[in-house]
N, C-alpha and C. Protein backbone atom coordinates (compact mmCIF):
# COMPACT_ATOMS: atom_id res chain seq x y z
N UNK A 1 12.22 -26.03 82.12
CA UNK A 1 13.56 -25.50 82.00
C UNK A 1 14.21 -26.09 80.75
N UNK A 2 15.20 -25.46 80.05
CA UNK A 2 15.41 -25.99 78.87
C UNK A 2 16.86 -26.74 78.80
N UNK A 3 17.12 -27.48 77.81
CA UNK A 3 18.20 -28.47 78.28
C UNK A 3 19.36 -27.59 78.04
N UNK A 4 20.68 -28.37 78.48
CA UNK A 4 21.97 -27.79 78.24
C UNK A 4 22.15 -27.62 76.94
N UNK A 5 23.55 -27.38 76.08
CA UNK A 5 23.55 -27.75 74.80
C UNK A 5 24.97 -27.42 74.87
N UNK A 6 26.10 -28.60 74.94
CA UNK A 6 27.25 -28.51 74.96
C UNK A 6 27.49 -28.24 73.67
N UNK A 7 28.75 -27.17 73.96
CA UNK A 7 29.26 -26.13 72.69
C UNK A 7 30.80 -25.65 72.24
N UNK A 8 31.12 -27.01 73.28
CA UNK A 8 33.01 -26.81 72.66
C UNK A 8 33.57 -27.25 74.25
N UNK A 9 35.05 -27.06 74.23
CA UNK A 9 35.90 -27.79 75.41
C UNK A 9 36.08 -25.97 76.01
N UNK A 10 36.38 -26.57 76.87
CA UNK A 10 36.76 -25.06 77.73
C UNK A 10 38.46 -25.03 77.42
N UNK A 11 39.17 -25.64 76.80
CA UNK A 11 40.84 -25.46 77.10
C UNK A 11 40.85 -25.34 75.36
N UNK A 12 40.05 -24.65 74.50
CA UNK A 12 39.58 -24.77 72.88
C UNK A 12 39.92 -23.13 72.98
N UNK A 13 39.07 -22.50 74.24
CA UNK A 13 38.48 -21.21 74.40
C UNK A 13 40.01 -20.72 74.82
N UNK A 14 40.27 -19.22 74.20
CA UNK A 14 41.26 -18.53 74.74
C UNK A 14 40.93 -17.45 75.37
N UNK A 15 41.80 -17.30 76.20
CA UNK A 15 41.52 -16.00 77.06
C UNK A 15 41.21 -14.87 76.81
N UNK A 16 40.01 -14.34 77.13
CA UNK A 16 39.08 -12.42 76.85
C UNK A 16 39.52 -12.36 75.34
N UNK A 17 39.50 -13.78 74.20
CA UNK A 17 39.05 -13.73 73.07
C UNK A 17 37.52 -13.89 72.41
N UNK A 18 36.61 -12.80 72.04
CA UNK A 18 35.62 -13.37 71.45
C UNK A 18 35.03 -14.75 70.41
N UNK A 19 34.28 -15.23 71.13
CA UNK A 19 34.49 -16.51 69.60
C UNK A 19 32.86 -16.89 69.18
N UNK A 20 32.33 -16.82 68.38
CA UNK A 20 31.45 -17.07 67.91
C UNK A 20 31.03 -18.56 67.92
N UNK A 21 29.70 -18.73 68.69
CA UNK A 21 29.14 -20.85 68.04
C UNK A 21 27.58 -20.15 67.97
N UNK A 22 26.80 -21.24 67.01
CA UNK A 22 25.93 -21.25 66.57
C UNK A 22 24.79 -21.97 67.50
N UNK A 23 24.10 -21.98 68.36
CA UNK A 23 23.61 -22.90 68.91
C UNK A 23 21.80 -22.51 68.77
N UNK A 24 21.53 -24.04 68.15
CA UNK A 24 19.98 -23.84 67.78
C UNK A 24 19.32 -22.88 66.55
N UNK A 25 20.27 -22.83 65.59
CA UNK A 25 19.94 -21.44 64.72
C UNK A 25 20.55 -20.10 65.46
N UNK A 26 20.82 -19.64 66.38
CA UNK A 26 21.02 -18.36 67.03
C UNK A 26 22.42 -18.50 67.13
N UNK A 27 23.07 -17.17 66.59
CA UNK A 27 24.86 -17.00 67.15
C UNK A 27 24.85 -16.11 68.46
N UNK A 28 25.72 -17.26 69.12
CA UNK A 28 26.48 -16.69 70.51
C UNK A 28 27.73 -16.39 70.20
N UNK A 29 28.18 -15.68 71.45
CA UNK A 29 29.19 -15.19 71.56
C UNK A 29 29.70 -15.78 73.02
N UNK A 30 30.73 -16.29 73.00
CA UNK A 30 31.34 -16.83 74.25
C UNK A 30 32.60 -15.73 74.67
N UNK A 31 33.02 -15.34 75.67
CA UNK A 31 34.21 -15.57 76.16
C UNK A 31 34.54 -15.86 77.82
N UNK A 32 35.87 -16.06 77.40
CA UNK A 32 36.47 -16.14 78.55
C UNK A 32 37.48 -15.75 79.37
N UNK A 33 37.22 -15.64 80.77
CA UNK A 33 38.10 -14.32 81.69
C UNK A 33 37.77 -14.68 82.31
N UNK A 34 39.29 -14.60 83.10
CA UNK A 34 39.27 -14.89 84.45
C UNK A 34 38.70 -16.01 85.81
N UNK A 35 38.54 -17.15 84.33
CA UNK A 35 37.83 -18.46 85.11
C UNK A 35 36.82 -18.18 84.89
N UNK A 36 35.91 -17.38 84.25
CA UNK A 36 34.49 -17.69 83.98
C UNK A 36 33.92 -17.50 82.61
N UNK A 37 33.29 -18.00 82.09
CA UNK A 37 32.35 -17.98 80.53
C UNK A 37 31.56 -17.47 80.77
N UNK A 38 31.45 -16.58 79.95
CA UNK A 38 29.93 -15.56 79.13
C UNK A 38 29.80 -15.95 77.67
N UNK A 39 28.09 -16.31 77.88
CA UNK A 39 27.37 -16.21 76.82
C UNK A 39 26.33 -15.25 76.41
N UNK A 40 26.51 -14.55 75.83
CA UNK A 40 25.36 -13.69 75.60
C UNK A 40 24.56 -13.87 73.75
N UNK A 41 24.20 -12.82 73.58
CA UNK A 41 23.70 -12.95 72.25
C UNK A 41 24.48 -12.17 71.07
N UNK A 42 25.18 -13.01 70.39
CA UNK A 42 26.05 -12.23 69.57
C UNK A 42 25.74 -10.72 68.43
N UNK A 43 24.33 -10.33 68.55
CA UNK A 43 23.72 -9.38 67.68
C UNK A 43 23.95 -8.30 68.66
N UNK A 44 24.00 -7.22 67.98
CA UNK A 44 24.42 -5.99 68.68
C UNK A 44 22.74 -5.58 68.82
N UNK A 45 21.97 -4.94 69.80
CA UNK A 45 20.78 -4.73 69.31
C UNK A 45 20.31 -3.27 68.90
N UNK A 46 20.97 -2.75 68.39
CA UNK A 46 20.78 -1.33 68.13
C UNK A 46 21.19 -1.28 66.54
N UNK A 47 21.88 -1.94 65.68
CA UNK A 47 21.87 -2.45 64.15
C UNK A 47 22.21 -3.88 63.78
N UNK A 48 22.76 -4.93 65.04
CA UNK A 48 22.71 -6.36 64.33
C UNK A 48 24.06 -6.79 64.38
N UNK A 49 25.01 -5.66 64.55
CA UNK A 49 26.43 -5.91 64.08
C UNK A 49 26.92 -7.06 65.07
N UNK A 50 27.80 -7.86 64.85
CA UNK A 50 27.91 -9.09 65.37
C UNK A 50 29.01 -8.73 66.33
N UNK A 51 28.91 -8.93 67.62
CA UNK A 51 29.93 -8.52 68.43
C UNK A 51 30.98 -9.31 68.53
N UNK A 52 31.05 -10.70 68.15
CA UNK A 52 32.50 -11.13 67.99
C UNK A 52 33.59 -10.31 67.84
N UNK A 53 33.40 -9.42 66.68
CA UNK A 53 34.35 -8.82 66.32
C UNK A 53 34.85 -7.16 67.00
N UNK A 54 34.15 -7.39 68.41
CA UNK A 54 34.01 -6.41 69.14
C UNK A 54 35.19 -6.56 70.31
N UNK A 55 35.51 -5.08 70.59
CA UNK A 55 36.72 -5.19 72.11
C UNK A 55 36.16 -5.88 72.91
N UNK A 56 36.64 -6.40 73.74
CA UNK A 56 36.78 -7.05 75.23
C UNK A 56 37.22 -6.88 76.25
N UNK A 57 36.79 -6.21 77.02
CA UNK A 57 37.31 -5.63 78.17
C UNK A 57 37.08 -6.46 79.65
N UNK A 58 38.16 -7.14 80.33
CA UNK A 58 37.87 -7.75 81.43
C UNK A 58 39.19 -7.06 82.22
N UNK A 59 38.28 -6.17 83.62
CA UNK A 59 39.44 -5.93 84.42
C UNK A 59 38.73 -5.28 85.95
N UNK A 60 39.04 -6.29 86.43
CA UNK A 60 38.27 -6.56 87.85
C UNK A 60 36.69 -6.54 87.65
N UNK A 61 36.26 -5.43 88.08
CA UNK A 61 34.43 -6.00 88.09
C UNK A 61 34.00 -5.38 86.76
N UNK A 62 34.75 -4.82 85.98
CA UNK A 62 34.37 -4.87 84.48
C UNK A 62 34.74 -5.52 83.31
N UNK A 63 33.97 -5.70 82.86
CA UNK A 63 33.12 -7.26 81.79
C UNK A 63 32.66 -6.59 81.14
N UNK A 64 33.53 -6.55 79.81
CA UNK A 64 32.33 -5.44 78.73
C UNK A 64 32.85 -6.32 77.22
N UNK A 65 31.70 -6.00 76.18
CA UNK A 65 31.91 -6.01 74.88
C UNK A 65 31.55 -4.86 74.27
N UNK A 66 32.50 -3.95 73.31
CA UNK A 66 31.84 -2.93 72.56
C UNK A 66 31.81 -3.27 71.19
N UNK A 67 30.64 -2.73 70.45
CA UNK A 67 30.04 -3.11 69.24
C UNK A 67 30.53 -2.91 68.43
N UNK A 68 31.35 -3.23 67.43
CA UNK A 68 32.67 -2.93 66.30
C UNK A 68 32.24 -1.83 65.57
N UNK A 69 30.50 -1.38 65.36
CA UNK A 69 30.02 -0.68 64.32
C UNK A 69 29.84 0.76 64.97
N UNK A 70 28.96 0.74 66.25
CA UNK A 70 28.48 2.04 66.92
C UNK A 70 29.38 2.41 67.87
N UNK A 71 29.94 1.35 68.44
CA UNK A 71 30.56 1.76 70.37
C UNK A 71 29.70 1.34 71.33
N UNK A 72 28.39 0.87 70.82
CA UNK A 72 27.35 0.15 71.85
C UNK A 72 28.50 -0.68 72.78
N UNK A 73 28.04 -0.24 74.46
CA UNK A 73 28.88 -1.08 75.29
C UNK A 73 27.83 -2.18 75.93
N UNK A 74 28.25 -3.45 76.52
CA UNK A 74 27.34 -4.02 76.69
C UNK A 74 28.33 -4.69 78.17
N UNK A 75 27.62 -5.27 79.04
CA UNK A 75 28.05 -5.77 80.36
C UNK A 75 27.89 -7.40 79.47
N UNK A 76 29.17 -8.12 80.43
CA UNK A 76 29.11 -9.72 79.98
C UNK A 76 28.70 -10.60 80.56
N UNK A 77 28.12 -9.81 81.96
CA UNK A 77 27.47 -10.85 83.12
C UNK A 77 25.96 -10.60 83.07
N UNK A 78 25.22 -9.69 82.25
CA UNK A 78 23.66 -9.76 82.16
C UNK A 78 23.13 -9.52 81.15
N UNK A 79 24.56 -8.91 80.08
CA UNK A 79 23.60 -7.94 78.85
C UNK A 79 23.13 -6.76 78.88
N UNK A 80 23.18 -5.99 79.84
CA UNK A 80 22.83 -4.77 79.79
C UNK A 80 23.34 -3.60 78.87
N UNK A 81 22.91 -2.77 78.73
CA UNK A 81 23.71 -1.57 77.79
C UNK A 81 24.22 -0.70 78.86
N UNK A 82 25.75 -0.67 78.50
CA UNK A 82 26.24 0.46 79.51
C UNK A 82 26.52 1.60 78.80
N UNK A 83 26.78 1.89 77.15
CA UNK A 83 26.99 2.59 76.41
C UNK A 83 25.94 2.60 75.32
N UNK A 84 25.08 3.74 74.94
CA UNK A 84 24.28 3.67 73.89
C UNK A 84 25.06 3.94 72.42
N UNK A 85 24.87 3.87 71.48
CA UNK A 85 23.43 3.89 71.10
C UNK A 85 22.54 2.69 71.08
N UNK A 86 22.52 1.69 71.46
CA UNK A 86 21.85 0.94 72.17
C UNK A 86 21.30 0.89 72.90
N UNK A 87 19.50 0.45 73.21
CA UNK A 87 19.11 0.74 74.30
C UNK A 87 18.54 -0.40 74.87
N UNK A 88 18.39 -1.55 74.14
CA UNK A 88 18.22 -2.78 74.72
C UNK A 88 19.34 -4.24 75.03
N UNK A 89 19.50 -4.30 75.94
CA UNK A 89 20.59 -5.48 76.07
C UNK A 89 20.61 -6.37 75.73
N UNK A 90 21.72 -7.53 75.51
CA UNK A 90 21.27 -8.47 74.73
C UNK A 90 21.20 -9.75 75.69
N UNK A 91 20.54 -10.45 75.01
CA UNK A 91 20.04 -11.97 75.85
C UNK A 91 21.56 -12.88 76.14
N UNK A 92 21.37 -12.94 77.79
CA UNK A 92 22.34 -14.09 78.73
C UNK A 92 22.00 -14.96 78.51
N UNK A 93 22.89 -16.12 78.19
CA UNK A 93 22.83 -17.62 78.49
C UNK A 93 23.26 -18.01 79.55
N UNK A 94 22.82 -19.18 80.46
CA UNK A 94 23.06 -19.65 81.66
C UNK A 94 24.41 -20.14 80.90
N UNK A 95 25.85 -20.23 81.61
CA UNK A 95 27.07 -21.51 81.54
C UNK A 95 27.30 -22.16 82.53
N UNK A 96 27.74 -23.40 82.49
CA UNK A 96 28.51 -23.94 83.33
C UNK A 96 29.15 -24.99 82.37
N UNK A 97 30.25 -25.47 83.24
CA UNK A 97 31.14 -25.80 82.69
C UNK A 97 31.62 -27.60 83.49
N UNK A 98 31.33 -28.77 83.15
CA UNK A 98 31.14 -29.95 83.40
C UNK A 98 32.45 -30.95 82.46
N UNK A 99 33.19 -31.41 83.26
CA UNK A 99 34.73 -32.14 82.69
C UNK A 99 35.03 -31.80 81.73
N UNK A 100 35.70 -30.24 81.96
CA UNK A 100 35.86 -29.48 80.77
C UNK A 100 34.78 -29.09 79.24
N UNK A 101 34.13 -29.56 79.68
CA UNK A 101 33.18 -29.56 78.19
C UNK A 101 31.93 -28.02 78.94
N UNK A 102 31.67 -27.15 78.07
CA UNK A 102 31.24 -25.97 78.20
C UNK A 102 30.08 -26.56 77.64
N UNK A 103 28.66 -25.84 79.02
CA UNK A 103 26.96 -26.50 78.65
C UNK A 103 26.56 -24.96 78.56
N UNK A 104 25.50 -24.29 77.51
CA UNK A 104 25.03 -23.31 77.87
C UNK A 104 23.15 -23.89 77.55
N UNK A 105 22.84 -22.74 78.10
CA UNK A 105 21.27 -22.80 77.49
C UNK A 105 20.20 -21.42 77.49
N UNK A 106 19.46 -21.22 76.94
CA UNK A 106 18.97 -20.15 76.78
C UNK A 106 18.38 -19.40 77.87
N UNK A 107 18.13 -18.22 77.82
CA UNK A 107 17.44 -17.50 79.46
C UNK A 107 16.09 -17.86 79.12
N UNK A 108 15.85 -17.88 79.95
CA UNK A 108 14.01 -18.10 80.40
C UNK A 108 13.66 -17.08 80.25
């Protein structure tokens, strides 16, 4: 299993704002809503475009990022594509969150 890799304070992070960290060579994308952190993989996978700079949608059981370039929609709790033109989702990071300090690590 692979180790944590603490990546900022949780009270740093603002609310259903996208924010970009770098962890290990690879950019994530964090946010946060509603008491919980998503990490996923900040590359859009259908041209690359970096979803930071993408909407955020949190409102009840929907959790979405759309892709600033295509409209690719993506879920924030697995990565899936809910909107094409995308057809592959992008990679979840495990979070949790330990005396305020935010641990993620890569999916298996």
């Amino acid at each position: 299993m692979a180790d944590w890799t603490s990546i900022g304070m949780l009270d740093d992070l603002m609310d259903r704002k996208p924010t970009r960290v770098a962890v290990d060579g690879d950019a994530v994308l964090l946010v946060k809503g509603d008491d919980q952190v998503f990490a996923l993989g900040n590359q859009c996978t259908h041209q690359g475009a970096g979803l930071d700079r993408g909407v955020i949608k949190i409102a009840g059981s929907v959790r979405t990022v759309t892709c600033p370039a295509h409209g690719s929609v993506f879920r924030l709790d697995d990565g899936k594509v809910m909107r094409p033109p995308a057809t592959k989702p992008v990679p979840v990071y495990d979070v949790k969150v330990e005396d305020g300090s935010i641990l993620i690590r890569p999916p298996e």
